[in-house]
N, C-alpha and C. Protein backbone atom coordinates (compact mmCIF):
# COMPACT_ATOMS: atom_id res chain seq x y z
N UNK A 1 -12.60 -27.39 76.92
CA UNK A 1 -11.81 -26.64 76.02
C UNK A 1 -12.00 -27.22 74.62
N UNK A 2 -12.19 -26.45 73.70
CA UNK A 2 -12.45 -26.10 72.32
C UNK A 2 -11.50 -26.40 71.69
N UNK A 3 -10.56 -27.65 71.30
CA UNK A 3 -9.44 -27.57 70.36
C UNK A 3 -9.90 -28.13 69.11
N UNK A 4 -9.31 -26.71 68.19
CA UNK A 4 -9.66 -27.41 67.01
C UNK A 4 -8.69 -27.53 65.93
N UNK A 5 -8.45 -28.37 64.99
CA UNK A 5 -6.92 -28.24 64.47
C UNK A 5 -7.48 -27.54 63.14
N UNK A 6 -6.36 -26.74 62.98
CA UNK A 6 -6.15 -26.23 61.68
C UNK A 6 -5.94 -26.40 61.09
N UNK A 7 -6.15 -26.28 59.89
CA UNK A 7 -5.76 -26.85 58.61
C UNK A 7 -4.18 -26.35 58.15
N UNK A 8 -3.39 -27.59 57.51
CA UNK A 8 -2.37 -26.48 56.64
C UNK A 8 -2.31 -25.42 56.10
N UNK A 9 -2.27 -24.55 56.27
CA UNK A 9 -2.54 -22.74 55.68
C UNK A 9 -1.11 -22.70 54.88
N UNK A 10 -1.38 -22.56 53.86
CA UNK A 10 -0.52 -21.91 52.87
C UNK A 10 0.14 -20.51 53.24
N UNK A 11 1.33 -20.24 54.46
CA UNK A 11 1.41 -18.81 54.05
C UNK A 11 1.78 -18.18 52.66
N UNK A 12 1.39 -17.21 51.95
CA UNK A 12 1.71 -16.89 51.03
C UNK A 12 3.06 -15.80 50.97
N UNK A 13 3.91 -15.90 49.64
CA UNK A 13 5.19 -15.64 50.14
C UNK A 13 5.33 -14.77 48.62
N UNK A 14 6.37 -14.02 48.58
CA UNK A 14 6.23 -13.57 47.46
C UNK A 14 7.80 -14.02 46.70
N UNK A 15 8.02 -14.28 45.64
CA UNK A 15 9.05 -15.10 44.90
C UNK A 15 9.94 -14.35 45.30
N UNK A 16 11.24 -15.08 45.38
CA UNK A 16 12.71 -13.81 45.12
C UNK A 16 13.58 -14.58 44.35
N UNK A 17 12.89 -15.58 43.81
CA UNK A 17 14.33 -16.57 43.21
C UNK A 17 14.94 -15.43 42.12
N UNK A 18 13.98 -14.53 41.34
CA UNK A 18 14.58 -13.63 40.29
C UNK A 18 14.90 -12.06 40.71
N UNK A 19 14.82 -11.75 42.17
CA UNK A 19 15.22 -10.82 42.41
C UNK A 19 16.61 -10.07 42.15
N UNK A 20 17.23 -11.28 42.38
CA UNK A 20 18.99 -10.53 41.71
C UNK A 20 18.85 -10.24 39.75
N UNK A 21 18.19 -10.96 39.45
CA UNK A 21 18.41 -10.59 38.34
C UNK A 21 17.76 -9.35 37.99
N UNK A 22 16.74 -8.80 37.93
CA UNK A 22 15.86 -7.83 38.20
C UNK A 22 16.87 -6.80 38.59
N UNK A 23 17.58 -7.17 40.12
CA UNK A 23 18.43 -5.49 39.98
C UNK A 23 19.80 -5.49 38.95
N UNK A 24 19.70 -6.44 38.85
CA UNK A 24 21.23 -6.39 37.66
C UNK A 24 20.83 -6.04 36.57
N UNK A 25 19.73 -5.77 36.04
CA UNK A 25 18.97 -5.54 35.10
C UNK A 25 18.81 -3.95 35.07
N UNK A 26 18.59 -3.71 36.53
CA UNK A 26 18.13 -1.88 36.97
C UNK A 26 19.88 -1.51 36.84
N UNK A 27 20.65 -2.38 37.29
CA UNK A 27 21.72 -1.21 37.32
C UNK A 27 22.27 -1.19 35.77
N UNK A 28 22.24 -2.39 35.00
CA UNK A 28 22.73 -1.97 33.63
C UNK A 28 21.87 -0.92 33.03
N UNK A 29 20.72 -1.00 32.97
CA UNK A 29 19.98 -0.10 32.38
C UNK A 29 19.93 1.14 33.12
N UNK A 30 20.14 1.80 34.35
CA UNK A 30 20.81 3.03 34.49
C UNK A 30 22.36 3.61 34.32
N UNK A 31 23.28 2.84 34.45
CA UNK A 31 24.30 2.76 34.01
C UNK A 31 24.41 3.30 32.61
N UNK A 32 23.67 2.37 31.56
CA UNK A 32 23.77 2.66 30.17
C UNK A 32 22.61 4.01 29.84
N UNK A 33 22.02 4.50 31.17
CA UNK A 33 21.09 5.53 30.37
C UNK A 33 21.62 6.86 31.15
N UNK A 34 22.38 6.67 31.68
CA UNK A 34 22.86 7.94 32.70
C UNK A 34 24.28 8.51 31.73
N UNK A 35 23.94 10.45 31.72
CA UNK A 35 25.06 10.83 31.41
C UNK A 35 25.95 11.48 32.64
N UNK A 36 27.05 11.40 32.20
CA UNK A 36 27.87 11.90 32.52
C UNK A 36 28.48 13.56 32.64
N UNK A 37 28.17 14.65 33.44
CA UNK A 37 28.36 15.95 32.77
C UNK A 37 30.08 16.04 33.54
N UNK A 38 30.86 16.85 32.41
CA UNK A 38 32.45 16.94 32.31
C UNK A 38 32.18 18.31 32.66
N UNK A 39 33.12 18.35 33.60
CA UNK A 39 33.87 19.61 34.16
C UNK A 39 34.62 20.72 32.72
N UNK A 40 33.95 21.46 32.35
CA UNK A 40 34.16 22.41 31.06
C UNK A 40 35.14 23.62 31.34
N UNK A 41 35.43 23.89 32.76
CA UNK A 41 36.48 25.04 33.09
C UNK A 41 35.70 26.27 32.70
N UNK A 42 36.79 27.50 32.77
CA UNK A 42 36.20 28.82 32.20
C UNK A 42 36.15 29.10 31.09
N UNK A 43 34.70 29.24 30.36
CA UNK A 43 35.32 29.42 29.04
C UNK A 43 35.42 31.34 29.18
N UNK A 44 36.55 31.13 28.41
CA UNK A 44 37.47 32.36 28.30
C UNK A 44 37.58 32.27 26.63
N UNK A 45 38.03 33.29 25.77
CA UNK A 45 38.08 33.62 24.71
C UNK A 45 39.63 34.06 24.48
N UNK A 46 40.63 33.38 24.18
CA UNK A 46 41.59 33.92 24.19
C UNK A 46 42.17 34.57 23.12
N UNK A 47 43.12 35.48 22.98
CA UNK A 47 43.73 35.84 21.78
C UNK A 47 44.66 35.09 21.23
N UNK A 48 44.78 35.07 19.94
CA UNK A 48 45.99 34.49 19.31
C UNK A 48 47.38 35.08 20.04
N UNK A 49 48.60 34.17 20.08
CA UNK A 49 49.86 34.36 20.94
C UNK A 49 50.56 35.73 20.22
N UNK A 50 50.21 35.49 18.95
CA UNK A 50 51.01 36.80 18.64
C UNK A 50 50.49 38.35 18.46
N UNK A 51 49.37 38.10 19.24
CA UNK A 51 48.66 39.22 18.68
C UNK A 51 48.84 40.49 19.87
N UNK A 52 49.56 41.20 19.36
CA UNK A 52 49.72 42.61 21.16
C UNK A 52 49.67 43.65 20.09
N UNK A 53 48.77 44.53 21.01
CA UNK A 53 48.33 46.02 21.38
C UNK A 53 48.92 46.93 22.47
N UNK A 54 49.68 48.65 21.54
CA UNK A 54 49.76 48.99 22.65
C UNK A 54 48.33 50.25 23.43
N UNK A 55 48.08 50.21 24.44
CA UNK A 55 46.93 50.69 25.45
C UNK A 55 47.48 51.45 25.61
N UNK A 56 47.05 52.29 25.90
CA UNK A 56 46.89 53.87 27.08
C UNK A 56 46.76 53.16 28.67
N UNK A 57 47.89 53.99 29.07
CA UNK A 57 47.74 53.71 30.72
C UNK A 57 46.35 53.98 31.13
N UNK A 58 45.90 55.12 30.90
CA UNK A 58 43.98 55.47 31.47
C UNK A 58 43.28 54.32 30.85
N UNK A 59 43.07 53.61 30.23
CA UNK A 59 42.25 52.46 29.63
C UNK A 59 42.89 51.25 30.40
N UNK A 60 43.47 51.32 31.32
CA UNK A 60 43.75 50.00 32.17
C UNK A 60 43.45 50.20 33.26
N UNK A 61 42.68 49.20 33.69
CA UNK A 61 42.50 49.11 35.52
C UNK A 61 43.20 47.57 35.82
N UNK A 62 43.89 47.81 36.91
CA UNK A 62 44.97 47.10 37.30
C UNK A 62 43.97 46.19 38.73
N UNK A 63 43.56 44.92 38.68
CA UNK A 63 43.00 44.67 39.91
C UNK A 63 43.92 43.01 40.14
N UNK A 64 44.32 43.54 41.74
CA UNK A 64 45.51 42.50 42.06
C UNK A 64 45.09 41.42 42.76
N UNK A 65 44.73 40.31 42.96
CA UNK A 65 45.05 39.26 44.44
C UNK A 65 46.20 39.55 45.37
N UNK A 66 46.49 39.68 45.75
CA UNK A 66 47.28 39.06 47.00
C UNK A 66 46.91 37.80 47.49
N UNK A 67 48.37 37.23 48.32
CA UNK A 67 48.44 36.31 48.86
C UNK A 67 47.59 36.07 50.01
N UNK A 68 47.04 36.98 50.27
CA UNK A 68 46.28 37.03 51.44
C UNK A 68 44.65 36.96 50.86
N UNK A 69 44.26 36.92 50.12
CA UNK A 69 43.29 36.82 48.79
C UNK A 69 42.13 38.25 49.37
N UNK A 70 43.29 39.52 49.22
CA UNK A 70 42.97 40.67 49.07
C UNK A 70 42.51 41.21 48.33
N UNK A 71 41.57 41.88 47.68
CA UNK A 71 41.46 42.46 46.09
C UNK A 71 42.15 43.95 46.67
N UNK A 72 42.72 44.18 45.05
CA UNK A 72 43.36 45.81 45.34
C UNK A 72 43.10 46.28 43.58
N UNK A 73 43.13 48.02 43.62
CA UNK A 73 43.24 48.24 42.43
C UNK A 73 44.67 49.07 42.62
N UNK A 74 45.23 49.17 41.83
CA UNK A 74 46.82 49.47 41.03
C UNK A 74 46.56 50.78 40.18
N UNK A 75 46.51 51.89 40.94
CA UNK A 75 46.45 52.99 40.04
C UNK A 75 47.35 54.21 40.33
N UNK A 76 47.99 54.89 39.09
CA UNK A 76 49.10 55.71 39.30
C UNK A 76 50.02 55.66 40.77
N UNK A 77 50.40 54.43 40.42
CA UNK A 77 51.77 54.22 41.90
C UNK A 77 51.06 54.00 43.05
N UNK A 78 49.62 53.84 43.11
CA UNK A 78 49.04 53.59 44.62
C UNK A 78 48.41 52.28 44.60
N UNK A 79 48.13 51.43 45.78
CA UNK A 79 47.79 50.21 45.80
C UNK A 79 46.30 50.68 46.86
N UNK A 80 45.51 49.97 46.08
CA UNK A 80 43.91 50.79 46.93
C UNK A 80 43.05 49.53 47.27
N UNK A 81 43.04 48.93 48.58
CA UNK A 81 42.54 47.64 48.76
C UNK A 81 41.02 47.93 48.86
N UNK A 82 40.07 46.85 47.94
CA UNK A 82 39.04 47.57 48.25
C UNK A 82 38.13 45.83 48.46
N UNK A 83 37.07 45.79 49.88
CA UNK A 83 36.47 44.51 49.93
C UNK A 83 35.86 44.27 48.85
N UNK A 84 35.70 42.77 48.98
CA UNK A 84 35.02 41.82 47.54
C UNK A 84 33.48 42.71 47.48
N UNK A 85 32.64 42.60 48.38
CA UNK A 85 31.71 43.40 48.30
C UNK A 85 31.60 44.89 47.54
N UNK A 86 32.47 45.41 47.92
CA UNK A 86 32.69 46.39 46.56
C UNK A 86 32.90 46.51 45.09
N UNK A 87 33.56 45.61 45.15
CA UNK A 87 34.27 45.15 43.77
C UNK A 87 33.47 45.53 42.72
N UNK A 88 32.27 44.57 42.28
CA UNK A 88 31.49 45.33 41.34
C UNK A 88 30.84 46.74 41.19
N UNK A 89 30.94 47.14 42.21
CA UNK A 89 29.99 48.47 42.18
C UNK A 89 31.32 49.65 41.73
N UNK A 90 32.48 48.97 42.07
CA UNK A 90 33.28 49.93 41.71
C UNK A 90 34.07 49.84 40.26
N UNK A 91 33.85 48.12 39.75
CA UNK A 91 34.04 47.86 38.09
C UNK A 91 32.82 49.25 37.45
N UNK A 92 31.70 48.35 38.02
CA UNK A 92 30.82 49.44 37.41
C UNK A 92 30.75 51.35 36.73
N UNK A 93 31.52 51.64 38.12
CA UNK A 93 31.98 53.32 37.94
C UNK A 93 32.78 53.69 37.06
N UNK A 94 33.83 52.67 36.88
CA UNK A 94 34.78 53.13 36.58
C UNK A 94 34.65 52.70 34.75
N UNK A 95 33.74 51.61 34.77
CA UNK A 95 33.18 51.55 33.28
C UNK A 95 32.52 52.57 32.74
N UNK A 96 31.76 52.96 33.47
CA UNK A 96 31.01 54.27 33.12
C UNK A 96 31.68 55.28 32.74
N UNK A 97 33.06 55.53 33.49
CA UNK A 97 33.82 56.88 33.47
C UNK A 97 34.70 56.47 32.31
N UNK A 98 35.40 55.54 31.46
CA UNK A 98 35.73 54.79 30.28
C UNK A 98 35.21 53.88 29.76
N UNK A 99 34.53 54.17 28.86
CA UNK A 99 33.77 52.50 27.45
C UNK A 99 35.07 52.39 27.22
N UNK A 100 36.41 52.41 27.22
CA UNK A 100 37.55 51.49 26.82
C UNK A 100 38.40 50.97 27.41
N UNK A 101 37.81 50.87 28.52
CA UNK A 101 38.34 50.05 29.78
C UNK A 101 38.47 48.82 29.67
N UNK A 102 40.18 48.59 30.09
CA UNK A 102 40.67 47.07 29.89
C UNK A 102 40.86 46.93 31.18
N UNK A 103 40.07 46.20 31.86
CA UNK A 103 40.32 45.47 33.05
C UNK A 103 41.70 44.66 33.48
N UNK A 104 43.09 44.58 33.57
CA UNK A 104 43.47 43.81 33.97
C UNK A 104 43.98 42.56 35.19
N UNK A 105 43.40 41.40 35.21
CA UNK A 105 43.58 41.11 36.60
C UNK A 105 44.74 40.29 36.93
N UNK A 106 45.02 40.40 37.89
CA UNK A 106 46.63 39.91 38.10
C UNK A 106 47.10 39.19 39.43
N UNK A 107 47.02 37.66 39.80
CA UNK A 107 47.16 37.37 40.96
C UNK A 107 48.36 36.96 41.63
N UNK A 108 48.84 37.15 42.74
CA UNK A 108 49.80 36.20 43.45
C UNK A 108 49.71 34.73 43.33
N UNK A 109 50.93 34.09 43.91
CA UNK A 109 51.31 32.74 43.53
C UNK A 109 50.50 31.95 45.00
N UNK A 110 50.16 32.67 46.13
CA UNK A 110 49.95 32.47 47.03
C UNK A 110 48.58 32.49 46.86
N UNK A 111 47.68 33.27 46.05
CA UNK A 111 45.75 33.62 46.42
C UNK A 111 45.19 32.35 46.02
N UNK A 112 44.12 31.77 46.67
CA UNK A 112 43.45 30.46 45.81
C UNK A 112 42.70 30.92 44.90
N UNK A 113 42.28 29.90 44.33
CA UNK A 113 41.67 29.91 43.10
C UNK A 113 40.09 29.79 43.40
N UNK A 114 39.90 29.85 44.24
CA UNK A 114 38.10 29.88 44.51
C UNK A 114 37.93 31.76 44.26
N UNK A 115 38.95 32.46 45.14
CA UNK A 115 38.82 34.21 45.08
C UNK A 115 39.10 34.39 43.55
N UNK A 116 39.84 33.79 42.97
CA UNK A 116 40.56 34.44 41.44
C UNK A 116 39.33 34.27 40.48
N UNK A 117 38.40 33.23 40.82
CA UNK A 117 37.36 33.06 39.86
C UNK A 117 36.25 33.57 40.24
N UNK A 118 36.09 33.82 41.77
CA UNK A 118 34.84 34.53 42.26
C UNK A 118 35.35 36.66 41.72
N UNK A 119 36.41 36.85 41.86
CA UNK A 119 36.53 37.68 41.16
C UNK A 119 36.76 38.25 39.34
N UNK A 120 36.86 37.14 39.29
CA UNK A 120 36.37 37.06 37.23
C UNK A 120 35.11 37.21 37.54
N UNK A 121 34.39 36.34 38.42
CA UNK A 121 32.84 36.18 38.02
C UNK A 121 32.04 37.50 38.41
N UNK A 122 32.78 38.41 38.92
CA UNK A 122 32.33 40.13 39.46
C UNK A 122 32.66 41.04 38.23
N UNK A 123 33.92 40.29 37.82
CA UNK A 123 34.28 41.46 36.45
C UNK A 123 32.95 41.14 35.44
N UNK A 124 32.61 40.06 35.51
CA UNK A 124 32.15 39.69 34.26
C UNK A 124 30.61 40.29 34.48
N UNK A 125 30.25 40.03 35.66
CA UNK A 125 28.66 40.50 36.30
C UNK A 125 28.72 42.40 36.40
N UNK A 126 29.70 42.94 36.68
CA UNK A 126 30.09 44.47 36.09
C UNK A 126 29.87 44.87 34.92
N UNK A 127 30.01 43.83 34.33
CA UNK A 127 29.57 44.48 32.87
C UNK A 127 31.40 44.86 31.73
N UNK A 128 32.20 44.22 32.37
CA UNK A 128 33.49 44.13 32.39
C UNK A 128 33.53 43.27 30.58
N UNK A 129 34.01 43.88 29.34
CA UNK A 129 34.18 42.45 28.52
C UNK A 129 35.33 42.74 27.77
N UNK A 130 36.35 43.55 28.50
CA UNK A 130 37.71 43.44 28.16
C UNK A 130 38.44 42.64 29.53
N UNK A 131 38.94 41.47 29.62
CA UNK A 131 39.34 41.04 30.69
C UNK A 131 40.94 41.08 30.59
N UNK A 132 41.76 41.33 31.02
CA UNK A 132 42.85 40.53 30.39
C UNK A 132 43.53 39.83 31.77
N UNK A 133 44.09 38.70 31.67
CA UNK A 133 44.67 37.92 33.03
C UNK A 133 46.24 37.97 32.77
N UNK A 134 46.61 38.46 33.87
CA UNK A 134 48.14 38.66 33.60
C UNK A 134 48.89 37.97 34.46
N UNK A 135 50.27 37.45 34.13
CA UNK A 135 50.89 36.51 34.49
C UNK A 135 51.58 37.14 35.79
N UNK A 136 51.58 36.06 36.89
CA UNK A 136 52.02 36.60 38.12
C UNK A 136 53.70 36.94 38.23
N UNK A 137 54.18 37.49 38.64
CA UNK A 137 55.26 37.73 39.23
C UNK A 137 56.14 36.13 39.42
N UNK A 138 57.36 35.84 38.45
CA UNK A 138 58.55 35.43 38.89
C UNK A 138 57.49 34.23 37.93
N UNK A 139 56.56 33.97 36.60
CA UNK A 139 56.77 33.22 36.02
C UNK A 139 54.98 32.91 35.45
């Protein structure tokens, strides 16, 4: 048998004594280069507080939430539930049949707020640019 000794072999290793510093280095410098984007809400255009107009009943469309996060339209004493899927196609008509159509929308205290804005976001995709949001019942 063949024994032969080996020499000390250097394994080769790769440094880490400066590894912590290196990432403390990566996180300040993303830290300080990263923005931040802020939650901006709806921008809406509001009127000044004192400013009222009176409308023609025919130049208003009345569209309600319910608590049940129903859409309905509100026309001459009738309540007309119509699915979200409709919604625009029927802003649409009814724009067509009045250019002075004031949309008003009007929700319960009960509807969430994911339906109240997915339905702004139908008025607005209708082609809707009289919006007005009206204050719910009891405040």
């Amino acid at each position: 048998m063949n024994l032969r000794k080996r020499g000390n072999r250097v394994c080769a290793e790769i440094p880490t004594s400066s590894m912590a510093d290196i990432a403390f280095l990566l996180i300040v410098f993303f830290l300080v280069t990263t923005t931040m984007n802020r939650d901006k809400g709806l921008s809406l255009h509001l009127p000044p507080v004192a400013e009222t107009k009176e409308v023609r009943e025919r130049n208003i469309c009345n569209v309600w939430i319910n608590a049940q996060d129903q859409i309905a339209f509100f026309e001459s004493e009738q309540l007309t539930i119509v699915p979200f899927t409709d919604l625009r196609a029927s802003i649409e008509q009814r724009l067509a049949a009045n250019d002075k159509l004031i949309v008003s929308l009007k929700a319960e205290r009960g509807a969430t707020y994911r339906i109240f804005v997915e339905v702004l976001d139908e008025l607005k995709l209708s082609g809707a640019t009289r919006i007005s949001i009206a204050e719910p019942e009891g405040g």
